[in-house]
Protein backbone atom coordinates (compact mmCIF):
# COMPACT_ATOMS: atom_id res chain seq x y z
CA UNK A 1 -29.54 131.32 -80.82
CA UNK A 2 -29.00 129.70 -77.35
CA UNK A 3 -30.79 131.25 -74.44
CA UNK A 4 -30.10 130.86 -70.77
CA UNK A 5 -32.54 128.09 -68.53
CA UNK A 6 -35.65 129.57 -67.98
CA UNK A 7 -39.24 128.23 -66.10
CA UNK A 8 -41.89 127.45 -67.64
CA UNK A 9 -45.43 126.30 -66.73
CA UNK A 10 -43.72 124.67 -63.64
CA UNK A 11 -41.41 122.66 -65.45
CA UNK A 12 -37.40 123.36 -65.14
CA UNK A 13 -36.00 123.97 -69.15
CA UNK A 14 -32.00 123.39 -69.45
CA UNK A 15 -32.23 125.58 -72.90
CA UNK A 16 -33.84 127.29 -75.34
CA UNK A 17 -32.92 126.84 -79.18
CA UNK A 18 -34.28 129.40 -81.55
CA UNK A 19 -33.77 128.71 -85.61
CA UNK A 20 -34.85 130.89 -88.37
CA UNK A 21 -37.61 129.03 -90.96
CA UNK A 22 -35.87 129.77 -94.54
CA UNK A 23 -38.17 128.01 -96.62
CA UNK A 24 -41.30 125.84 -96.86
CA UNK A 25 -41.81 122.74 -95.20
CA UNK A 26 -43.11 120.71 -92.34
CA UNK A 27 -42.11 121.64 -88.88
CA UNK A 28 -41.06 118.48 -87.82
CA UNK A 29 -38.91 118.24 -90.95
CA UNK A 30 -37.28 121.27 -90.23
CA UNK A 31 -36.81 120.90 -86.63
CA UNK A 32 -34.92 117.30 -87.66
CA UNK A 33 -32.48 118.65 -90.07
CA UNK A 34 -31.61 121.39 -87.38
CA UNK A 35 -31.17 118.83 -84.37
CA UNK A 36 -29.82 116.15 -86.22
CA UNK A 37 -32.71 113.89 -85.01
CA UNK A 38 -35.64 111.78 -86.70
CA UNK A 39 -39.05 113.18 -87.76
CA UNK A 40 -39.94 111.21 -85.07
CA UNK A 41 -38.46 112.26 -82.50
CA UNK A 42 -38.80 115.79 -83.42
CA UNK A 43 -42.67 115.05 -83.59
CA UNK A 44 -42.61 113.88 -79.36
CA UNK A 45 -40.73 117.33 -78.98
CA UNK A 46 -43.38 119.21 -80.59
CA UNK A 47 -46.14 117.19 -79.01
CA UNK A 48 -45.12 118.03 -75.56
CA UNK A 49 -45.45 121.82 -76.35
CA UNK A 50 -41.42 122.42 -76.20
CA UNK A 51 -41.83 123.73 -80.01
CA UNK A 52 -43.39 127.37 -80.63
CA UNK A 53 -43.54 129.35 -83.44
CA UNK A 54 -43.15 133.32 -83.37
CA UNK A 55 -43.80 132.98 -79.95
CA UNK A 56 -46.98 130.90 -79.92
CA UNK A 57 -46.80 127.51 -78.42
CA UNK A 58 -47.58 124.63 -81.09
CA UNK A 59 -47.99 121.23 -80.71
CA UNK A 60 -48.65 120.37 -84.57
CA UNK A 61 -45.85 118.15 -85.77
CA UNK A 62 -46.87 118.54 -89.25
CA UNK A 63 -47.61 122.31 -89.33
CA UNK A 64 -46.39 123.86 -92.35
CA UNK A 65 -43.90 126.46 -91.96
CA UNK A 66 -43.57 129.55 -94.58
CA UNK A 67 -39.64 130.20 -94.51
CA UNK A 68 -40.06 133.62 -92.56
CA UNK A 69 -40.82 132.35 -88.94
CA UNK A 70 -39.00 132.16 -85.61
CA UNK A 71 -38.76 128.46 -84.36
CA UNK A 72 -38.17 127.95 -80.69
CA UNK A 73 -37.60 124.34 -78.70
CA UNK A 74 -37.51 124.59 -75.37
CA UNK A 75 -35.46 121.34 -74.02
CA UNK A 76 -36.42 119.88 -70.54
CA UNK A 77 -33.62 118.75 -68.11
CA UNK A 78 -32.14 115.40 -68.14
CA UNK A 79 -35.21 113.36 -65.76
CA UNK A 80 -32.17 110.71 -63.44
CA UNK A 81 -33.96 107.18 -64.87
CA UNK A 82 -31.68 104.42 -63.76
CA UNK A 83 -29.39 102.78 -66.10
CA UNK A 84 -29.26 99.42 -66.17
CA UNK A 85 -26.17 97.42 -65.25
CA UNK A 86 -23.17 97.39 -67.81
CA UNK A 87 -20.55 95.10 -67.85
CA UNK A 88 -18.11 96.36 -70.57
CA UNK A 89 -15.98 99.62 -70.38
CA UNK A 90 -15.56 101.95 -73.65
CA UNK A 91 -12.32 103.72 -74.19
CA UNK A 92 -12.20 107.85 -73.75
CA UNK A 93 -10.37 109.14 -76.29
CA UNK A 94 -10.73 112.71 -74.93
CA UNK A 95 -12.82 114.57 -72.53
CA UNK A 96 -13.68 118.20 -71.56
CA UNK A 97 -16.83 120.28 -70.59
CA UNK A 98 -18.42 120.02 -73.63
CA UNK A 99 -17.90 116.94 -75.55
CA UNK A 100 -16.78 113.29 -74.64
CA UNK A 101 -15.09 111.60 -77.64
CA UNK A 102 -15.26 107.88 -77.17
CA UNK A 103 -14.31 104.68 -79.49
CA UNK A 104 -17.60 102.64 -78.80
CA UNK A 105 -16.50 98.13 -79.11
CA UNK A 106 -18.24 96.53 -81.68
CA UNK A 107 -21.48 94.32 -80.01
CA UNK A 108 -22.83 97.66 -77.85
CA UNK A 109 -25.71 99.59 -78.73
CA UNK A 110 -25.52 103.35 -78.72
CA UNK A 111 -28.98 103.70 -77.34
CA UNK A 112 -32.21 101.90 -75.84
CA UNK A 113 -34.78 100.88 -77.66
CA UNK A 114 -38.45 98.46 -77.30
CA UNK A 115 -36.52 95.86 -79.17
CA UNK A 116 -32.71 96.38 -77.11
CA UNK A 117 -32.69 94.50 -73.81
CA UNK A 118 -29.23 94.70 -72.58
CA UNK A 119 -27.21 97.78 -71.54
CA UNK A 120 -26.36 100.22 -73.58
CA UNK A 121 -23.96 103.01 -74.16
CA UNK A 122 -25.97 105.67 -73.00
CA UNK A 123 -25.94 103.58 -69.80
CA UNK A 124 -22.61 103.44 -69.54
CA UNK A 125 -22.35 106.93 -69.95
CA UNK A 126 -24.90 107.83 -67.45
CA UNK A 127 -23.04 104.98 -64.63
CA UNK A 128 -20.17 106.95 -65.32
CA UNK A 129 -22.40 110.16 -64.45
CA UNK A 130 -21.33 112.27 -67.49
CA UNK A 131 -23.87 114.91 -67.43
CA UNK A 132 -25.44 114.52 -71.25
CA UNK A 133 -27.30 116.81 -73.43
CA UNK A 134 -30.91 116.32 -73.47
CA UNK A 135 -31.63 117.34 -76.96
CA UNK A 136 -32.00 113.97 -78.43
CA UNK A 137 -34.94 113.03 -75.35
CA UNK A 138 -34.96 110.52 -72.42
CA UNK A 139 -33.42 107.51 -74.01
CA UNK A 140 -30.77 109.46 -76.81
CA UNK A 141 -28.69 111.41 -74.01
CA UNK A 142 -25.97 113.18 -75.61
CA UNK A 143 -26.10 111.41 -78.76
CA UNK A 144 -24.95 113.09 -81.87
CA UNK A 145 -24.44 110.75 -83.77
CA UNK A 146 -24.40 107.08 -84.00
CA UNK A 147 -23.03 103.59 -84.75
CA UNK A 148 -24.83 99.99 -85.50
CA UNK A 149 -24.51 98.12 -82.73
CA UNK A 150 -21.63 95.93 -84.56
CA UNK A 151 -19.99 99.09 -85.75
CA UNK A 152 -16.95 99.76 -83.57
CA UNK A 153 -15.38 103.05 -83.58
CA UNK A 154 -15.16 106.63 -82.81
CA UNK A 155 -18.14 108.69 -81.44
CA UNK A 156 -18.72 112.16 -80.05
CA UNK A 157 -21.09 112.55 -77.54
CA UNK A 158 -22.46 116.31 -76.10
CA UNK A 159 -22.78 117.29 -72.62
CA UNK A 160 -24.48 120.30 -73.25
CA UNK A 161 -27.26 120.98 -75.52
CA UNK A 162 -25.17 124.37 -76.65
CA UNK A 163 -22.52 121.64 -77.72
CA UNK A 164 -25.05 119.52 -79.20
CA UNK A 165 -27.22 122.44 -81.35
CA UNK A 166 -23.33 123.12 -82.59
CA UNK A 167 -22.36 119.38 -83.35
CA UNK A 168 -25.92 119.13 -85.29
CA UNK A 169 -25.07 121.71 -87.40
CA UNK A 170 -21.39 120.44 -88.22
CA UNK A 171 -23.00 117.23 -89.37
CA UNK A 172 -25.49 119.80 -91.72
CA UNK A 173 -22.85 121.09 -93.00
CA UNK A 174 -20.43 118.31 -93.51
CA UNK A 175 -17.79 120.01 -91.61
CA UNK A 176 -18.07 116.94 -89.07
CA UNK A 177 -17.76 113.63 -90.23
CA UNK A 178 -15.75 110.11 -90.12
CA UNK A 179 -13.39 107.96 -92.43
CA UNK A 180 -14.15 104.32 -91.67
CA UNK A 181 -12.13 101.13 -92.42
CA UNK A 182 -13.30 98.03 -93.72
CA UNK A 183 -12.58 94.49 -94.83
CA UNK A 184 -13.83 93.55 -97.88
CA UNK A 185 -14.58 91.13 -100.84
CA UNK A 186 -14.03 90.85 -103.63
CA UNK A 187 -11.64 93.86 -103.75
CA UNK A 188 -12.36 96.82 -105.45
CA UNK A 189 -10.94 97.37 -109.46
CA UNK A 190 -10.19 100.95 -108.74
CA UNK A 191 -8.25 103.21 -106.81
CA UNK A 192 -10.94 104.76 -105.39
CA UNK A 193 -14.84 104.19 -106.23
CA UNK A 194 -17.74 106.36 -105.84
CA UNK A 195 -20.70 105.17 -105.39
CA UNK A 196 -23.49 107.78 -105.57
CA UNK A 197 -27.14 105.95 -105.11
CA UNK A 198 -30.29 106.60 -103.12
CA UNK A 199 -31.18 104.16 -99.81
CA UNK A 200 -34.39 103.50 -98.70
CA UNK A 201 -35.83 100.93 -96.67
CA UNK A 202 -35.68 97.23 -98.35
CA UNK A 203 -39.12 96.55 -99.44
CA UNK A 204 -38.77 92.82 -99.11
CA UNK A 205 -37.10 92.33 -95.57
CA UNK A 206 -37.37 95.08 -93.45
CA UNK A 207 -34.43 94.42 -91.84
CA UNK A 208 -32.07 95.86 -94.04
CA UNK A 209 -31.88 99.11 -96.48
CA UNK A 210 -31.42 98.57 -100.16
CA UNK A 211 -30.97 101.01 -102.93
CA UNK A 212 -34.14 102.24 -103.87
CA UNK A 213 -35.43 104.44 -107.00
CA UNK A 214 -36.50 107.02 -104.42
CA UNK A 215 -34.82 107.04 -101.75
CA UNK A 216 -32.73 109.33 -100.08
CA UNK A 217 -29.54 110.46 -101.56
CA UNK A 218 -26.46 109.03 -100.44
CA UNK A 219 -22.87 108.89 -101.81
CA UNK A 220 -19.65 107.05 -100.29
CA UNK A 221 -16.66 107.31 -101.54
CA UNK A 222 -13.99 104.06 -101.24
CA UNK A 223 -10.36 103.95 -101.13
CA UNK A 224 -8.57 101.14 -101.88
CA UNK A 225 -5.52 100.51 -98.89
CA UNK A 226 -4.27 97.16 -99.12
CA UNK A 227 -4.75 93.33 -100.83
CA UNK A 228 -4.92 90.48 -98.83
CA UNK A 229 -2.05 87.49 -98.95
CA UNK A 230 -4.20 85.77 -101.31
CA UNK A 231 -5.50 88.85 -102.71
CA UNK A 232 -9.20 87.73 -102.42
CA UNK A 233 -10.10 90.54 -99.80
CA UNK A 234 -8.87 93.94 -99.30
CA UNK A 235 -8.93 96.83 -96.75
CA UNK A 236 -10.38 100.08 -97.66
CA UNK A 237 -11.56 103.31 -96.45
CA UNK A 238 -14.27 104.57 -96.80
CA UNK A 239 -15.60 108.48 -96.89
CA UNK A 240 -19.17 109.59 -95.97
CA UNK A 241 -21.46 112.68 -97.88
CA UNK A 242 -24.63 111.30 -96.48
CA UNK A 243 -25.64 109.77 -92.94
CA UNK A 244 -27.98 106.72 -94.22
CA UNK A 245 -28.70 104.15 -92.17
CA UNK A 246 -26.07 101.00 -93.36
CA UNK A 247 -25.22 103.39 -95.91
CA UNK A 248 -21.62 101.57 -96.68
CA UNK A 249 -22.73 98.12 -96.49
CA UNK A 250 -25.85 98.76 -98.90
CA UNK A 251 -23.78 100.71 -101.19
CA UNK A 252 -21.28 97.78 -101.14
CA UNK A 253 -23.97 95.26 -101.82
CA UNK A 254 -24.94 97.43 -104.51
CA UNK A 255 -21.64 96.94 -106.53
CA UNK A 256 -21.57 93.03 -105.51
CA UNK A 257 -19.16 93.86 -102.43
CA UNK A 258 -19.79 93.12 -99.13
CA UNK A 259 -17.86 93.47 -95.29
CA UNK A 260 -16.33 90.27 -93.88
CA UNK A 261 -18.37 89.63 -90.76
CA UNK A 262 -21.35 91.11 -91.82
CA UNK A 263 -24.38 88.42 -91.07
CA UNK A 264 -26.86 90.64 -92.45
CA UNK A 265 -25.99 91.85 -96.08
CA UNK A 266 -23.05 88.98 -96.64
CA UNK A 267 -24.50 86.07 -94.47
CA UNK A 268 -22.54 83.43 -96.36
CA UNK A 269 -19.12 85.14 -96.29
CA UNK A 270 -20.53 86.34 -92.22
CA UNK A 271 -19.21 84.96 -88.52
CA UNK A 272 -17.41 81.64 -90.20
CA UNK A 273 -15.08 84.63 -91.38
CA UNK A 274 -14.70 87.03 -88.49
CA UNK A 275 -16.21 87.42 -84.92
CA UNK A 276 -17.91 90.64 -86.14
CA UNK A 277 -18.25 93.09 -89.11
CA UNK A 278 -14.95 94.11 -89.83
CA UNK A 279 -16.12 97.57 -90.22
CA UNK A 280 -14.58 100.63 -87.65
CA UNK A 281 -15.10 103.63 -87.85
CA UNK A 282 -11.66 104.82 -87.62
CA UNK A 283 -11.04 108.72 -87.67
CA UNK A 284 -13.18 111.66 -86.60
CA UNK A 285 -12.84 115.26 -87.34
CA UNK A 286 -14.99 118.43 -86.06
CA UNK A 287 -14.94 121.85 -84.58
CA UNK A 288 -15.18 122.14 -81.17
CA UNK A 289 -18.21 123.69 -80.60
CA UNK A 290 -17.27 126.03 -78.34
CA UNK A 291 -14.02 127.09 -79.27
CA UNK A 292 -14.41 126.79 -83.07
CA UNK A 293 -10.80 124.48 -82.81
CA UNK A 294 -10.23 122.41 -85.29
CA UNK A 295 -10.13 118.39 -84.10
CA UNK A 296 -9.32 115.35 -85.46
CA UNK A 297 -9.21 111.82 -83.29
CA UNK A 298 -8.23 108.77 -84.09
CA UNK A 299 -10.22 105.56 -82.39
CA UNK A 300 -7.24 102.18 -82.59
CA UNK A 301 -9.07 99.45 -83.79
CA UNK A 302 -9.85 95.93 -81.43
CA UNK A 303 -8.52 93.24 -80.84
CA UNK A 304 -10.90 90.75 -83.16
CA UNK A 305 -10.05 93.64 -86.44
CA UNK A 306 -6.34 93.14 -85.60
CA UNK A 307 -5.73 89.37 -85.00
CA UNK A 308 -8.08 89.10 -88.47
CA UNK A 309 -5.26 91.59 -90.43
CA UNK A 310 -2.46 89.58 -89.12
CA UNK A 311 -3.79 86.50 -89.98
CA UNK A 312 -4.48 87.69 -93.22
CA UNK A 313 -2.81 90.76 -94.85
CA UNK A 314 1.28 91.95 -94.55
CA UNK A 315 1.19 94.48 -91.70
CA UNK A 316 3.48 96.50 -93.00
CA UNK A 317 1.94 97.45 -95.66
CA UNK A 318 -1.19 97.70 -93.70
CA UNK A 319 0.41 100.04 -91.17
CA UNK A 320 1.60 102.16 -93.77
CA UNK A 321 -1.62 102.72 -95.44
CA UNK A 322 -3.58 103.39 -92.41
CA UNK A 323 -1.33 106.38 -91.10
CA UNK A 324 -4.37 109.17 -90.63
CA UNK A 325 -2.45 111.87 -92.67
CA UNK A 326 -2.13 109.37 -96.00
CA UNK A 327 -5.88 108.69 -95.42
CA UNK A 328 -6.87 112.34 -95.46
CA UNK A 329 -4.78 113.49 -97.95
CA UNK A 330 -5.39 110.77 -100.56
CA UNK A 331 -9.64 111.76 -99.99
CA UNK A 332 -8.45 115.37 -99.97
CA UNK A 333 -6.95 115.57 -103.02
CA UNK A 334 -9.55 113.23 -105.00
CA UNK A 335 -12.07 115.01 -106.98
CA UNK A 336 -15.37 114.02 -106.36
C-alpha cells in the first residue's frame, strides 16, 4: 500500500510502504525480499527508525516477525550529494515519469561503493538530474536492479519509489526479468542446457561465487544460437530464474564453460581474447508499474561485442538468431 508524503519527527518522508507479514521470519529478511534490496541495506533502513511494525516504531533489524503483522517503511527524500564528474554517456532506450530504461556500456559501475573510485551510473543519472527513487538509500538511487560493472546491457531504473515498490515485486515474481547474450567456450552439446545449482560465496577467493552445497538456489537456462567459423566458441542466450550474484558465469564454470573476456572466472581464455566479457544483457521485459502495460526493450549491443562477432562468427546467421521474437519463443516454448 503506497501512502502520500507525510512529516515526521521533523524530517520530510517522500513515501510510505506498508506490506503484510505472511509468515515467520526476520524483519530484515522480509523487508529485503519486498524491496528487492540486501539484508543489509534493509538493516540501515530499520536502524534509522523508517521501519515500524503495527504502528510501533522499531529499530531491530533482526526482530522476528509472526506472519500476521503490518510492516511500514517510511522512505526519506533523495538528500542532493554531489556526483562526481562522468565522462561517458549511456544510451536511453526509453523514458517517462516513472521509469528510465537505459543500456548501461560495459566498464561502468551501477553504483558507489568504499572500494569504487570513479564515477558511476548513479552519477550520471543524477548529472543528468533524473529525479530517482530513494528506496534503495543515498548511494543506490533508483536502482532496481543491477549489472557487474563489465556487464553491458539493459537496465531499468525508478523515479519514484511507487515505481520502484512495483518493479521489486515484478522481480519477486519473475514477471520482470532479462535474456542475456554471451560468447562462449567450449560450446555447449545441447540445444539448450539447464543448469540448476546453488551459489554461494567462493570459500577460497572471495572474489568470486562458486557453487556451493548450501547456497542459494539458482537456475539458468542456455540456448544455443550460433558456432563460431572454427566452431571452437559459440553464442548463446541465456535465461534467468534466480538473481545471484555472477550467477551465469559461475554456473558456466560449473559445467567447464566459461565467457570470452572474462578475467575473473576464465583468466587464461580473458582480455588476450576480447576487450571485455562478452556478456550483454540483451532484452528486458516488465510491466509498467503504473499502467500494468506490458514492455519489452531491446538494448543493441557495442561496438567491442560486434567487431568480436564479425571477426569471428557468419553474421548472417548471427543476425538471424538474435531477432528478439526467435529468442523468446524458443525459451517460451522449452519446458523447464
Amino acid at each position: 500500500m503506497i501512502k502520500f508524503a507525510k512529516k515526521k519527527r521533523g524530517i520530510c518522508l517522500e513515501k510510505s510502504l506498508e506490506f503484510d507479514a505472511q509468515e515467520a521470519q526476520r524483519l530484515d529478511t522480509f523487508l529485503a525480499d519486498k524491496l528487492s534490496q540486501t539484508r543489509s541495506q534493509t538493516a540501515q533502513l530499520i536502524k534509522k527508525g523508517a521501519v515500524s511494525i503495527d504502528g510501533k516504531q522499531t529499530h531491530k533489524p533482526g526482530l522476528k516477525l509472526k506472519g500476521t503483522e503490518k510492516v511500514a517503511v517510511e522512505l526519506p527524500e533523495a538528500r542532493q550529494s554531489e556526483p562526481m564528474d562522468v565522462d561517458f554517456d549511456v544510451e536511453v532506450l526509453f523514458e517517462d515519469e516513472d521509469i528510465l530504461v537505459l543500456n548501461k556500456p560495459s566498464g561502468v559501475t551501477v553504483h558507489s561503493a568504499p572500494s569504487v573510485k570513479e564515477a558511476t551510473l548513479v552519477d550520471w543519472l543524477k548529472k543528468r538530474g533524473v529525479r530517482l527513487s530513494t528506496i534503495s538509500g543515498e548511494e543506490r538511487h533508483g536502482i532496481v536492479h543491477r549489472l557487474d560493472k563489465g556487464t553491458s546491457g539493459v537496465m531499468v531504473v525508478a523515479k519514484t519509489n511507487e515505481a520502484h515498490s512495483a518493479l521489486a515485486s515484478q522481480l519477486e515474481d519473475k514477471s520482470m526479468g532479462r535474456y542475456y547474450l554471451a560468447v562462449l567456450t567450449p560450446p555447449l552439446k545441447e540445444e539448450l542446457s539447464v543448469v540448476e545449482r546453488p551459489i554461494a560465496r567462493n570459500p577460497s577467493n572471495r572474489i568470486k561465487m562458486a557453487c556451493v552445497e548450501g547456497g542459494k538456489e539458482a537456475k539458468t537456462a542456455f540456448l544455443q544460437l550460433t558456432y563460431s567459423n572454427d566452431e571452437k566458441e559459440q553464442l548463446v542466450a541465456c535465461k534467468l530464474f534466480s538473481g545471484r550474484t555472477h550467477q551465469i558465469r559461475v554456473h558456466l564454470e560449473s559445467i567447464s564453460r566459461h565467457i570470452v573476456g572474462d578475467t575473473v572466472y576464465a583468466a587464461n581464455i580473458g582480455k588476450a581474447s576480447a576487450e571485455h566479457i562478452l556478456l550483454h544483457a540483451y532484452i528486458l521485459y516488465l510491466r509498467h508499474p503504473i499502467t500494468g502495460k506490458a514492455m519489452q526493450f531491446v538494448a543493441p549491443y557495442d561496438e567491442v561485442f560486434e567487431s568480436y562477432l564479425r571477426k569471428k562468427f557468419e553474421m548472417e546467421k548471427v543476425n538471424e538468431t538474435t531477432q528478439p521474437e526467435y529468442i523468446v519463443r524458443k525459451f517460451d516454448t522449452a519446458s523447464f
